[in-house]
Protein backbone atom coordinates (compact mmCIF):
# COMPACT_ATOMS: atom_id res chain seq x y z
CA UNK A 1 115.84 103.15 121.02
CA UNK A 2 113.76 104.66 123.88
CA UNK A 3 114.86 103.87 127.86
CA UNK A 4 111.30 102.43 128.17
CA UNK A 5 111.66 99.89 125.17
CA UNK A 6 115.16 98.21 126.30
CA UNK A 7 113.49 97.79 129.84
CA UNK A 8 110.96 96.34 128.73
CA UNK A 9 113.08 94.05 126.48
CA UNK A 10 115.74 93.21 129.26
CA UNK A 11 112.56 92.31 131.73
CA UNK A 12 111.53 89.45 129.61
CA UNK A 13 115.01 88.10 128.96
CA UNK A 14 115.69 88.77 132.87
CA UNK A 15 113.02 86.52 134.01
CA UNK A 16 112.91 83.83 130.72
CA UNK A 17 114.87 80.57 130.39
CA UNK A 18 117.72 81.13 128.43
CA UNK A 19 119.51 77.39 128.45
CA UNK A 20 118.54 74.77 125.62
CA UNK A 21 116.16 72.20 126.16
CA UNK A 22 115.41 69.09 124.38
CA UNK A 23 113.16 69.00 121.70
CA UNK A 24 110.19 66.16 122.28
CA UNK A 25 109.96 63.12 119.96
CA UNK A 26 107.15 64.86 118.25
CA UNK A 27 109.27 67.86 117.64
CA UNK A 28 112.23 66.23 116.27
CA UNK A 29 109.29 64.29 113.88
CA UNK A 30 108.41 67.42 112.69
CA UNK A 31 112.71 68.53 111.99
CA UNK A 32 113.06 65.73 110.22
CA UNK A 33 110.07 66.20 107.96
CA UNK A 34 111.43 69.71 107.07
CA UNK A 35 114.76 68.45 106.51
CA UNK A 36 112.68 66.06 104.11
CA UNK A 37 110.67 68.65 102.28
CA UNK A 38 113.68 71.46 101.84
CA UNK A 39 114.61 70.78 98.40
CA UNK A 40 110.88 70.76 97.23
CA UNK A 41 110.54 74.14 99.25
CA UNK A 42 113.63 75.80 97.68
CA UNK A 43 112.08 74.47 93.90
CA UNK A 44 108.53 75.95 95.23
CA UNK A 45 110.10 79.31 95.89
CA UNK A 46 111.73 79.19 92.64
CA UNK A 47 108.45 78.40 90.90
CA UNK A 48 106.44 81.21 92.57
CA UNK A 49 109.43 83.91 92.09
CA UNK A 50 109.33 83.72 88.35
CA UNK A 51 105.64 84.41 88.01
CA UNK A 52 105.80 88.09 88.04
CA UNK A 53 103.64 89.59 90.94
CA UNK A 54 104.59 93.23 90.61
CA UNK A 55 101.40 95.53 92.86
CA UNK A 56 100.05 96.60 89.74
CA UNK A 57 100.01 93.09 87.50
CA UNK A 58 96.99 91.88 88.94
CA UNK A 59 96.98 88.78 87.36
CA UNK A 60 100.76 88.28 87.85
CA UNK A 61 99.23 88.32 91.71
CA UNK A 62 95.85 86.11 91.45
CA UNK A 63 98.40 83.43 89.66
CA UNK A 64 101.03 83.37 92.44
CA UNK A 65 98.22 83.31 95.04
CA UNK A 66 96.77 80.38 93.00
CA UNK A 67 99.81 78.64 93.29
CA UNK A 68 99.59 78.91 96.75
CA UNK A 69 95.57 78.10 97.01
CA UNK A 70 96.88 74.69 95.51
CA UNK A 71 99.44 74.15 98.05
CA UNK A 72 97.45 74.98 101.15
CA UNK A 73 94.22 72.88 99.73
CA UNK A 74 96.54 69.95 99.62
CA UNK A 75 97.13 70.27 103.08
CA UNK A 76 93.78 70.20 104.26
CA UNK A 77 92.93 74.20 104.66
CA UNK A 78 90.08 76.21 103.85
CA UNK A 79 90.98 78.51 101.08
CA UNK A 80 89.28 81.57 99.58
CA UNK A 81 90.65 84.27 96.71
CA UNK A 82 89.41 87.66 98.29
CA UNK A 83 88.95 89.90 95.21
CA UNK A 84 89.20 93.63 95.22
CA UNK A 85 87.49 96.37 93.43
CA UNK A 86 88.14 96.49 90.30
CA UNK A 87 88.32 100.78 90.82
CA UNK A 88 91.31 99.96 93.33
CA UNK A 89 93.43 98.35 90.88
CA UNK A 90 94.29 95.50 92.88
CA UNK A 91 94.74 92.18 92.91
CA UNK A 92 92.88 90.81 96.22
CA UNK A 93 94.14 88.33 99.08
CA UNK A 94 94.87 85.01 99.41
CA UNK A 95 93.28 83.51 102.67
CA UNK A 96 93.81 80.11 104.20
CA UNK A 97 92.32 78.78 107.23
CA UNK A 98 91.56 75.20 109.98
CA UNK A 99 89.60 75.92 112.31
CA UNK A 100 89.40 74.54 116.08
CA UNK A 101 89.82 75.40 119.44
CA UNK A 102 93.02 73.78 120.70
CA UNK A 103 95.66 76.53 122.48
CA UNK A 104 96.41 79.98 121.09
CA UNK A 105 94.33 80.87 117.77
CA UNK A 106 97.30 82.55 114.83
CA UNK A 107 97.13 84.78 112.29
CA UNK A 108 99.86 84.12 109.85
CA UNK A 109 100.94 87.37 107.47
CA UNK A 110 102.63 87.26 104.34
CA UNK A 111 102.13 89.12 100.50
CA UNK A 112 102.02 87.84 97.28
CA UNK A 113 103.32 91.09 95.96
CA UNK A 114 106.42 92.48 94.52
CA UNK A 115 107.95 96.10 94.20
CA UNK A 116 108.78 94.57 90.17
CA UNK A 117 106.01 95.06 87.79
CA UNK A 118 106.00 93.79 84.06
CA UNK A 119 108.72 96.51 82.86
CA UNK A 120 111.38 95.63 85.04
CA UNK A 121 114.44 93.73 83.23
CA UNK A 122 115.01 91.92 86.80
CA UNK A 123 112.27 88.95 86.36
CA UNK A 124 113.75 85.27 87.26
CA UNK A 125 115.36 83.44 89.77
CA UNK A 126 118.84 82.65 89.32
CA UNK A 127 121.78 81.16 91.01
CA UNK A 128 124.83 83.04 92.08
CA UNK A 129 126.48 80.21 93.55
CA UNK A 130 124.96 77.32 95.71
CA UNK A 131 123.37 78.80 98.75
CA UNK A 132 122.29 81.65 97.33
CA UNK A 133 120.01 83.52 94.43
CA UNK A 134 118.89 86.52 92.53
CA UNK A 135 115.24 86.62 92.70
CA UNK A 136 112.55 89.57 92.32
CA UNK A 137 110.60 89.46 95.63
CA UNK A 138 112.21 86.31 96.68
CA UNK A 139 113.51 87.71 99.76
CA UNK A 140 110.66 90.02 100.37
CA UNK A 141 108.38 88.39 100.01
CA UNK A 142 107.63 84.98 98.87
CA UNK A 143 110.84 83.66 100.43
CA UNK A 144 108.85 83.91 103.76
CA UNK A 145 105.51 82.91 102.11
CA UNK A 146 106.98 79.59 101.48
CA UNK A 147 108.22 79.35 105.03
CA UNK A 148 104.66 79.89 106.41
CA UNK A 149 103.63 76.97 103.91
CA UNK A 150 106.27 74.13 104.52
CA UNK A 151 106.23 74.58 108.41
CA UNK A 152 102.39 74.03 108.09
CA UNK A 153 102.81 71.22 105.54
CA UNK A 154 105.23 69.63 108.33
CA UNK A 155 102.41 70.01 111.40
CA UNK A 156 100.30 68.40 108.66
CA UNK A 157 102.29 65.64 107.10
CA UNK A 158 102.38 65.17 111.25
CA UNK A 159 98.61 64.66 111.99
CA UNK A 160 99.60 67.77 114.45
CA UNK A 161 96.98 70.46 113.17
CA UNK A 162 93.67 68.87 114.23
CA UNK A 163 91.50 71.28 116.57
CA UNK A 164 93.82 73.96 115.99
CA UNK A 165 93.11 77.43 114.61
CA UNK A 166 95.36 78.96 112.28
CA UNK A 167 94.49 81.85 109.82
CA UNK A 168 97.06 82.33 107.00
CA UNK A 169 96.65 86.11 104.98
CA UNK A 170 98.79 86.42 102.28
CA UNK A 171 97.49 90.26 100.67
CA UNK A 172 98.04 91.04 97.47
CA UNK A 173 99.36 94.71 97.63
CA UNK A 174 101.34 95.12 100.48
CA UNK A 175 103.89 97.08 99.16
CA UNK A 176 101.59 99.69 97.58
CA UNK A 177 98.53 98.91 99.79
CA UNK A 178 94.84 99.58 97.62
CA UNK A 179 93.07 102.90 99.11
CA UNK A 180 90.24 102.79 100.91
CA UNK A 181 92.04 100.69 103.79
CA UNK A 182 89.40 99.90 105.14
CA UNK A 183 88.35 97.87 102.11
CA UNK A 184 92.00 96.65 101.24
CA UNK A 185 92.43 95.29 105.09
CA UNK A 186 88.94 94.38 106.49
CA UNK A 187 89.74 91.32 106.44
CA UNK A 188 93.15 90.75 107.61
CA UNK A 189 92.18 92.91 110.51
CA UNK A 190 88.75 90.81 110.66
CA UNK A 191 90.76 88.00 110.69
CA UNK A 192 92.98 89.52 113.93
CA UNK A 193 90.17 90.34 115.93
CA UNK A 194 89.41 86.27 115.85
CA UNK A 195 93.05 85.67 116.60
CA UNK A 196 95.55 85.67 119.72
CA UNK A 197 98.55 86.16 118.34
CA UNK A 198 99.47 87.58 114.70
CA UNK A 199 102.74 86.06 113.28
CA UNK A 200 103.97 88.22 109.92
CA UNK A 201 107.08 86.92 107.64
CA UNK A 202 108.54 89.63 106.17
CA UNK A 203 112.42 89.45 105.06
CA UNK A 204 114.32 88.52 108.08
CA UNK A 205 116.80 91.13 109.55
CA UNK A 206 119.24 88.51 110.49
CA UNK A 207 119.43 85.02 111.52
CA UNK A 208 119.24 86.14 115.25
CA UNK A 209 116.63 88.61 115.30
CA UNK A 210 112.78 89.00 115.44
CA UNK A 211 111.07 92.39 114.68
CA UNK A 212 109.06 93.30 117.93
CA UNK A 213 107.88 97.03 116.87
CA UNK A 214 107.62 98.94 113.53
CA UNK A 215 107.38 102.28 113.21
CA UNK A 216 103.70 102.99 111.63
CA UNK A 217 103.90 105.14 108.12
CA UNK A 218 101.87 108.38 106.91
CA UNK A 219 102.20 110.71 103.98
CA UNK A 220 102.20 114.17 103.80
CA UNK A 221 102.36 117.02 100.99
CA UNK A 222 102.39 120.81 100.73
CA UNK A 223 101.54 123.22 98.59
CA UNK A 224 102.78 126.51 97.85
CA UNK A 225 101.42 129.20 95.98
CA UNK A 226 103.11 132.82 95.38
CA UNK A 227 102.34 135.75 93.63
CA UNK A 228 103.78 135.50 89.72
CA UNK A 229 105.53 138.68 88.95
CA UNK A 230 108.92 139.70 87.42
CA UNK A 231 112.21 138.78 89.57
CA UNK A 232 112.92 142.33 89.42
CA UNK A 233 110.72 142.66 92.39
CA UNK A 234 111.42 139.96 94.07
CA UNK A 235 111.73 140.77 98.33
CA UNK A 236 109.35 143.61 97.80
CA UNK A 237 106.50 144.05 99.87
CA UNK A 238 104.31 143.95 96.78
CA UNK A 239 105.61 140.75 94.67
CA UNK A 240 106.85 138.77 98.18
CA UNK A 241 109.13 135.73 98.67
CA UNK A 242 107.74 133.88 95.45
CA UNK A 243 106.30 129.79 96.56
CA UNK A 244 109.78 128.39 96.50
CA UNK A 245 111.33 130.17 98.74
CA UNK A 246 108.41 129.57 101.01
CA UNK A 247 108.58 125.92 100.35
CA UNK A 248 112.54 125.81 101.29
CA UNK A 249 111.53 127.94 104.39
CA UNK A 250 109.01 125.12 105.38
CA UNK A 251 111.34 122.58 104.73
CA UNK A 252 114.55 124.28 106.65
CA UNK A 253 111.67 124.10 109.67
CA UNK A 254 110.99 121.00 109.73
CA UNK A 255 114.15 119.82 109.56
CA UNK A 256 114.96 122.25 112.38
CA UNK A 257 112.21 122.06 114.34
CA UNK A 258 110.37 118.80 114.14
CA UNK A 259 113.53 116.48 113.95
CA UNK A 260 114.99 114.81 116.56
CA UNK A 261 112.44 112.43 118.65
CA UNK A 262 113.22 109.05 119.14
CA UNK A 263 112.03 106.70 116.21
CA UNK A 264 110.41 109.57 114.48
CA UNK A 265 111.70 110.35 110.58
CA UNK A 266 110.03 112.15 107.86
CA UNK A 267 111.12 112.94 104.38
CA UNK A 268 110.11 115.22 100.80
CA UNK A 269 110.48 112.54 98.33
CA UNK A 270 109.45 114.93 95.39
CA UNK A 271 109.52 118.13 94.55
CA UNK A 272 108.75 120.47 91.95
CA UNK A 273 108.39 124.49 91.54
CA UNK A 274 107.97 127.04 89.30
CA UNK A 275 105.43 129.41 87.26
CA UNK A 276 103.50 126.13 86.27
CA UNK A 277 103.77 122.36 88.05
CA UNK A 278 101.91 119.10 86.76
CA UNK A 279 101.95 116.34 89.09
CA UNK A 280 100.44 112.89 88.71
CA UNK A 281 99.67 111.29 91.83
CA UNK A 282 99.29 107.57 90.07
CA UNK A 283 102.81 107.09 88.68
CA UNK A 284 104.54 109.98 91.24
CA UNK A 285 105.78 111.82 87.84
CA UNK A 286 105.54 115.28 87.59
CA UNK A 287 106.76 118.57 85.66
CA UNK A 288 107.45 122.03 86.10
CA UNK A 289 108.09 125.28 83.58
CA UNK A 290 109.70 128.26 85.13
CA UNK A 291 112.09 130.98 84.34
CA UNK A 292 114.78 132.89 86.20
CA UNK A 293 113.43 136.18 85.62
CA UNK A 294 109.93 135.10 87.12
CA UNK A 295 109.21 135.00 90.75
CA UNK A 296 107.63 131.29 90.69
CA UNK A 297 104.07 131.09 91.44
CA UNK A 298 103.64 127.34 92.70
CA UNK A 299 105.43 124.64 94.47
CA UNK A 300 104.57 121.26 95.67
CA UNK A 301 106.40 118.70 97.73
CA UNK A 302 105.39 114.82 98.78
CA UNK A 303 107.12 113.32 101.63
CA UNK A 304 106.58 110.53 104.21
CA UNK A 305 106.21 110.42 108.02
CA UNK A 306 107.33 107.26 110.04
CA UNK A 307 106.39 107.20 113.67
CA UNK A 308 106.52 104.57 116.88
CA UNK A 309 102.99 105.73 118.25
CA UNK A 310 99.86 107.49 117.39
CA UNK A 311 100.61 110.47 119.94
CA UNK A 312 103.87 110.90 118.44
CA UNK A 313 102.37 111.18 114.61
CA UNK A 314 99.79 113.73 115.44
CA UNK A 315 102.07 115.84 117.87
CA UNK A 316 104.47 115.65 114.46
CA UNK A 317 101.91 116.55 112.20
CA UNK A 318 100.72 119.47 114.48
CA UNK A 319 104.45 121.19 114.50
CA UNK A 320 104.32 120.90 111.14
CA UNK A 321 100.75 122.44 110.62
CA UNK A 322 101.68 125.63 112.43
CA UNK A 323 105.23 126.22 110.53
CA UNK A 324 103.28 126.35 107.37
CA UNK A 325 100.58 128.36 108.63
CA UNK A 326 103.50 131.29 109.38
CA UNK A 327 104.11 132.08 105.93
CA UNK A 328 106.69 134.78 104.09
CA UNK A 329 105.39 137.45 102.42
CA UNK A 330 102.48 137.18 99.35
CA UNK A 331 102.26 133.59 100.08
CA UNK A 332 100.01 130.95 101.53
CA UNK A 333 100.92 127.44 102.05
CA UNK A 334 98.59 124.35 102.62
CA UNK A 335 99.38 120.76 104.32
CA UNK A 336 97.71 117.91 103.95
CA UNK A 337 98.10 114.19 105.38
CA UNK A 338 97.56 110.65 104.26
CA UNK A 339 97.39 107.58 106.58
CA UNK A 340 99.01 104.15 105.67
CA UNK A 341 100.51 102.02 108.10
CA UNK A 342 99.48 102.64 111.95
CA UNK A 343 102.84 101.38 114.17
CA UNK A 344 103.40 98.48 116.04
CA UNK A 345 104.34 99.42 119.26
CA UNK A 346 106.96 97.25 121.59
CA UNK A 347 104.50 96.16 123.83
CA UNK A 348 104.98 93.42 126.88
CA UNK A 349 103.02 91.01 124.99
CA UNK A 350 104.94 91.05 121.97
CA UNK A 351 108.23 90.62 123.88
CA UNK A 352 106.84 88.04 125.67
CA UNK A 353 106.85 85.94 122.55
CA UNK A 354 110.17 87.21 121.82
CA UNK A 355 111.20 85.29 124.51
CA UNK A 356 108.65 81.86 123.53
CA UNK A 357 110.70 82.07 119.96
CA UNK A 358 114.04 82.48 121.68
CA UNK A 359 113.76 79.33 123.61
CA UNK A 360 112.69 77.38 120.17
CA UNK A 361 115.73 78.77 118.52
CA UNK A 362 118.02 77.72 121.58
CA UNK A 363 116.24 74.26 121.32
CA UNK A 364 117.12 73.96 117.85
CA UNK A 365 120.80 74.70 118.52
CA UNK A 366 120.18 78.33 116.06
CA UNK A 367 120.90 80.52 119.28
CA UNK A 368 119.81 83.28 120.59
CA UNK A 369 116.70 85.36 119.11
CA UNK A 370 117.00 89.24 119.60
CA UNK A 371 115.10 92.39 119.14
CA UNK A 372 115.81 94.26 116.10
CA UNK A 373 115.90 98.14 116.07
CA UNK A 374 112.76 99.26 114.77
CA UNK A 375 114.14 102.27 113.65
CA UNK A 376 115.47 100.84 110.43
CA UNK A 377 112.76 98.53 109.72
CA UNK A 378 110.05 99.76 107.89
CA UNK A 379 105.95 99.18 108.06
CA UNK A 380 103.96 96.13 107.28
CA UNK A 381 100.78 94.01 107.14
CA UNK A 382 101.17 92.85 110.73
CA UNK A 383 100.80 96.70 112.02
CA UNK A 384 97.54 97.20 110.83
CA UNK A 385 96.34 93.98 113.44
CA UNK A 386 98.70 95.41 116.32
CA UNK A 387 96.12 96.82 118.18
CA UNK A 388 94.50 93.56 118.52
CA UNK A 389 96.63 91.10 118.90
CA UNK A 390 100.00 90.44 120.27
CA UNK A 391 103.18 89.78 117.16
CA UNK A 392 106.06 89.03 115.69
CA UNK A 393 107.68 90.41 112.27
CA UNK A 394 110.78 89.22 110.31
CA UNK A 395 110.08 86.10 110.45
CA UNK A 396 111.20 85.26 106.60
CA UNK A 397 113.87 84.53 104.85
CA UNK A 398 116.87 86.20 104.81
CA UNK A 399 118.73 87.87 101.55
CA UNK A 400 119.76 91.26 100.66
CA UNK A 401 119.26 94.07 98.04
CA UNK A 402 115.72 94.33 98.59
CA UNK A 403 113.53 96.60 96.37
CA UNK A 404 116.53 96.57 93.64
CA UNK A 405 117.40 94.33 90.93
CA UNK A 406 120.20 92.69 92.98
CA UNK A 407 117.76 91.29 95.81
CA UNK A 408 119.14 88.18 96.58
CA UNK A 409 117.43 85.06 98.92
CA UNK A 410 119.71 82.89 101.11
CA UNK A 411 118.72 79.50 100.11
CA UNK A 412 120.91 77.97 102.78
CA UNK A 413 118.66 79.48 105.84
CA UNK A 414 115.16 78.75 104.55
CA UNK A 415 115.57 75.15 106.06
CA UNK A 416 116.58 75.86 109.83
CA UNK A 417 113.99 79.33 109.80
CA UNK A 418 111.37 76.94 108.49
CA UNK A 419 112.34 74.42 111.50
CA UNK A 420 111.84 77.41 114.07
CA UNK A 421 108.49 78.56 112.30
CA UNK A 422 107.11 75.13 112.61
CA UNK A 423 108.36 74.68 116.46
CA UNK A 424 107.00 77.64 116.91
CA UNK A 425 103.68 77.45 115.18
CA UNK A 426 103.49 73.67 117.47
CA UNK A 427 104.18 75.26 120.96
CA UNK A 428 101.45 77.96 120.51
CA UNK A 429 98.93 75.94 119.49
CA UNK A 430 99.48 73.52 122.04
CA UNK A 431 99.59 76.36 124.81
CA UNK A 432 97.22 77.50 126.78
């Protein structure tokens, strides 16, 4: 991490209160209702992980977020199924709302997507022992869905969310977000701009840690092309350095030269090269026909970019222009970039409410609530309403093996996160 982001960090735990206090009467109402509703919760969760909700199954999606319509209707919100184009090929949002005007307005962020579409053998939830389970998205992300829902079902079963404005966006394609962005997040960023503080529930990093910053996410590709000729000539100043060599020089370069800022990564996820290369950009599958005796004619790489800032993507991407502009001989070389995920940046404001959600966890007895490293978190929903609103992020359940078919969901921490959500969700919306 950067010198500026632990002082900013160790300012707000310098000047916040760091002893336990008691939780109110209305507070410990609240606890108790949780403790109440857990088993319900855990059989919820089960319920919603074996619909399948892979990106692409769109109605896998619309029938998880209907599940969840049904929930949040019978706690007295506003609810709305935000459809997509059909050309995107995705689902839509889920969108729950009360309105009012009582202490700090919240944006709530979860998805009702999974990385497991209709192919994948890994489809149910299943026990391992008793606390915890294998389940396809479980832990990321409708683990943390069902957190958001059960701490507002407490404030509700309470009488405690009159006057009080809370916005809850659960997308539909977070983890292969729908292209144009500014169709597939108008309105969670709409929904930010009316909002004072955005609170998102991805998978939770550990028990004592809140995400403060994520790196933002871009892609990049290149493309080579080389004069085709016989190997024979390879080197000469007629036939050249044929496109893979120029791609490996390229990619020697940026791994020399680019690498080595602070919370900056990039990577070539595929590549292919030869006389002839077939890529599909839909299903990231590709091809390529060459032979040793020809000097190969084409190459093509995709990668990703991660990045803390805006200044520090574009200085990236501007090294990385001018190495491919300096090409080896009889070739020419082309990059191109692809925005996704902007980045959440540490700001005061955001560790600021670190410290608000540390003293509910201390109040709880669930100690203290750190920063995690945003170098090895990835991007989310709640960066695309950074710029408007102060947040949180790992706020859901926790688990492991997420993205593979042993993802597991901790069954035995859903109840005390849900109890800090809810304390949470209380003190803000009674502040000022």
């Amino acid at each position: 991490m950067t010198f500026k982001y632990y002082s900013m960090l160790l300012a707000v735990f310098l000047t916040a209160s760091i002893s336990a206090q008691k939780l109110s009467r209305t507070e410990k109402k609240i606890v108790s209702t949780i403790e109440k509703n857990n088993t319900e919760a855990i059989d919820f969760l089960e319920k919603v992980v074996n619909i399948n909700s892979g990106t692409l199954n769109a109605k896998g999606v619309k029938a998880v977020g209907m599940v969840f319509k049904d929930a949040f209707d019978n706690i007295g919100f506003e609810t709305k199924w935000i459809e997509m184009p059909s050309e995107m090929n995705r689902a839509g949002h889920l969108f729950a709302e009360t309105k009012g005007n009582k202490g700090k307005k919240l944006l709530l962020i979860g998805h009702l997507d999974t990385v497991f579409e209709e192919d994948s053998p890994f489809q149910t939830f299943e026990m391992v022992n008793d606390s915890v389970a294998h389940a396809p998205g479980g832990n990321d992300m409708k683990g943390g869905d069902v957190i958001v829902l059960y701490a507002l079902k407490a404030l509700s079963d309470n009488g405690l969310l009159d006057d009080a404005q809370i916005i809850v966006a659960f997308t539909g394609d977070e983890e292969s977000t729908g292209k144009p962005l500014s169709i597939s997040r108008k309105d969670l960023i709409d929904a930010a701009k009316r909002s004072d503080i955005a609170l998102g529930f991805e998978t939770s990093t550990g028990f004592n840690y809140a995400t403060v910053a994520r790196r933002g996410a871009s892609g990049w590709a290149v493309e080579v092309e080389g004069k085709r000729a016989h190997s024979s000539g390879v080197f000469s100043e007629r036939t050249g350095a044929g496109a893979i060599f120029e791609m490996s020089r390229i990619l020697h370069q940026f791994y020399t030269d680019v690498k080595g800022e602070d919370l900056l990564t990039f990577n070539p996820g595929v590549l292919l090269g030869g006389t002839f290369v077939n890529f599909d950009e839909k299903t990231s599958k590709g091809d390529a026909f060459g032979k040793t005796n020809v000097v190969a004619q084409k190459a093509v790489v995709k990668g990703g970019l991660r990045f803390i800032s805006e200044e520090q993507k574009e200085l990236a991407r501007a090294k990385m222009r001018e190495i491919v502009a300096n090409n080896l001989p009889q070739t020419s070389a082309t990059i191109s970039f692809t925005d996704s995920y902007p980045a959440m940046q540490p700001t005061e404001g955001n560790l600021a409410l670190l410290g608000t959600l540390n003293q509910v966890s201390l109040d709880l007895d669930q100690g203290e609530v750190l920063a995690y490293d945003p170098g090895r978190r990835g991007a989310a929903d709640v960066s695309f309403v950074a710029e408007y609103v102060d947040g949180l992020d790992g706020l859901g359940t926790m688990g492991s093996g997420a993205h593979t078919p042993q993802e597991t969901v901790n069954l035995n921490t859903i109840e005390a996160l849900t109890k800090r959500t809810a304390i949470l969700i209380y003190r803000l919306i009674n502040s000022k």
